[in-house]
Protein backbone atom coordinates (compact mmCIF):
# COMPACT_ATOMS: atom_id res chain seq x y z
CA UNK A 1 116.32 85.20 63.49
CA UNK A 2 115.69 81.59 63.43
CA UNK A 3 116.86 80.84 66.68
CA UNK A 4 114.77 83.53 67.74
CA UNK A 5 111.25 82.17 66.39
CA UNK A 6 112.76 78.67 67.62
CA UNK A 7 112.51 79.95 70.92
CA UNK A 8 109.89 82.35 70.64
CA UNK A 9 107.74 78.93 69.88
CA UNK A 10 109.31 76.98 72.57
CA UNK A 11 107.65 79.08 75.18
CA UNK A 12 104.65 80.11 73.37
CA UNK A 13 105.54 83.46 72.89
CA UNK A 14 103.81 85.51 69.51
CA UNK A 15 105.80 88.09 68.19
CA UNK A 16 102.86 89.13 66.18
CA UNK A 17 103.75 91.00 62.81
CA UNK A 18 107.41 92.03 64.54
CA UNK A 19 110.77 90.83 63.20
CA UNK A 20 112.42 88.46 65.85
CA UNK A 21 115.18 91.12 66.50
CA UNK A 22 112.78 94.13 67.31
CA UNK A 23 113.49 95.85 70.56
CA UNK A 24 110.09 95.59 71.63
CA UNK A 25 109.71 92.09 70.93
CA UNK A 26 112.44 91.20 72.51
CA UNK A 27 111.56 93.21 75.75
CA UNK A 28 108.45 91.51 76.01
CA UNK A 29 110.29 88.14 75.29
CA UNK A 30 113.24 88.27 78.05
CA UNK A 31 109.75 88.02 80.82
CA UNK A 32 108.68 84.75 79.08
CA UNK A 33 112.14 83.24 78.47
CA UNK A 34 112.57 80.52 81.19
CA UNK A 35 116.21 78.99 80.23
CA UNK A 36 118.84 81.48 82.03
CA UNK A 37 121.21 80.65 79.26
CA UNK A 38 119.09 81.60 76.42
CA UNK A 39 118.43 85.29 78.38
CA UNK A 40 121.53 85.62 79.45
CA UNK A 41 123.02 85.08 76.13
CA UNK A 42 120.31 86.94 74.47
CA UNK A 43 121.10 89.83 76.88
CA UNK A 44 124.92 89.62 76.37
CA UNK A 45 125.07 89.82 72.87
CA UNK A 46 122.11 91.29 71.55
CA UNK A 47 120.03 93.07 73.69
CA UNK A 48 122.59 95.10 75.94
CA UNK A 49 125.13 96.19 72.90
CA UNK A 50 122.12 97.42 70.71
CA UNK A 51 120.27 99.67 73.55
CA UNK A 52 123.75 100.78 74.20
CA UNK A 53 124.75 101.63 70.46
CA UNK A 54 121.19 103.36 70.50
CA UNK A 55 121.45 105.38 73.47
CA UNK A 56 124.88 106.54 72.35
CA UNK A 57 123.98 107.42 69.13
CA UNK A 58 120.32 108.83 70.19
CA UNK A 59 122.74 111.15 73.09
CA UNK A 60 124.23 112.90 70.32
CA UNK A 61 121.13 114.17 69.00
CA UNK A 62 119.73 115.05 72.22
CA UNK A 63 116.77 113.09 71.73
CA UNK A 64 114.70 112.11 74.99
CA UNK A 65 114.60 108.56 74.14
CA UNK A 66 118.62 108.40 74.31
CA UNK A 67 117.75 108.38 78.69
CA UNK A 68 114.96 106.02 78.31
CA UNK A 69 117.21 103.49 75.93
CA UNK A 70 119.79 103.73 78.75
CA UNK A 71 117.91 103.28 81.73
CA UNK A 72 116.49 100.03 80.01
CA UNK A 73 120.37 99.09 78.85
CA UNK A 74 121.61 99.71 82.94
CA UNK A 75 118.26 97.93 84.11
CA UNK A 76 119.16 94.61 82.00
CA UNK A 77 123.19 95.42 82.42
CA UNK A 78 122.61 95.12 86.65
CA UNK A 79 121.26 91.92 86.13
CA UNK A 80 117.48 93.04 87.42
CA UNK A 81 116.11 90.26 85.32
CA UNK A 82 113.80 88.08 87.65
CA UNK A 83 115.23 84.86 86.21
CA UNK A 84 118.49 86.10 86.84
CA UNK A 85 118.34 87.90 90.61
CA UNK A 86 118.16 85.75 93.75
CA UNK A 87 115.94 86.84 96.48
CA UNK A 88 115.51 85.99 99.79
CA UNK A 89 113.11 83.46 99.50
CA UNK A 90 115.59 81.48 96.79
CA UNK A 91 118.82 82.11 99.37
CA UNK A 92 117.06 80.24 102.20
CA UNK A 93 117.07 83.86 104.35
CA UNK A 94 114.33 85.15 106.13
CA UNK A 95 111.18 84.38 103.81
CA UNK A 96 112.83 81.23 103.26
CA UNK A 97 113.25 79.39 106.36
C-alpha cells in the first residue's frame, strides 16, 4: 500500500479517506496513471485477479454486481485502457498523416 500512495502522490491523485487497494480508488486511479508500466503492472496483478475472484465468487450467489465486476474485469483484460490502446492518430493512419 505504500507503493500505492507513492504513486498516488506522484501524479497528484487523492484517494480521500479510501485504503490504497480499494476497487474504487483504484478505478479512478488507472485514468490518472501516466507510466504504462505502473498500469500495466497494477492491472496484471492486482486489479484484473481481484475483479475476477469477485465476479466468480459474487456468480455463485447470483448477485447483479457479479456481471458488472466482470464487464469491468473483460474491459481492463482487452486492454481498453487509453494509455494502453493505439489509435489511429498514434499509428500514423488516416488522422495521422
Amino acid at each position: 500500500m505504500a507503493g500505492l500512495r507513492q504513486e498516488f502522490r506522484r501524479v497528484g491523485f487523492n484517494e480521500g479517506d479510501e485504503l490504497p487497494d480499494h476497487l474504487r480508488c483504484l478505478l479512478r486511479f488507472i485514468g490518472k496513471c501516466d507510466i504504462d508500466s505502473t498500469l500495466d503492472e497494477l492491472l496484471s496483478y492486482c486489479l484484473i485477479p481481484a475483479l475476477k475472484s469477485m465476479a466468480s465468487a459474487l456468480a455463485k450467489t447470483e448477485n447483479p454486481y457479479a456481471l458488472l465486476l466482470s464487464g469491468i474485469q473483460h474491459f481492463l483484460d482487452a486492454g481498453r485502457i487509453p494509455h494502453l490502446v493505439e489509435t489511429e492518430t498514434t499509428k500514423g493512419g488516416k488522422n495521422g498523416a
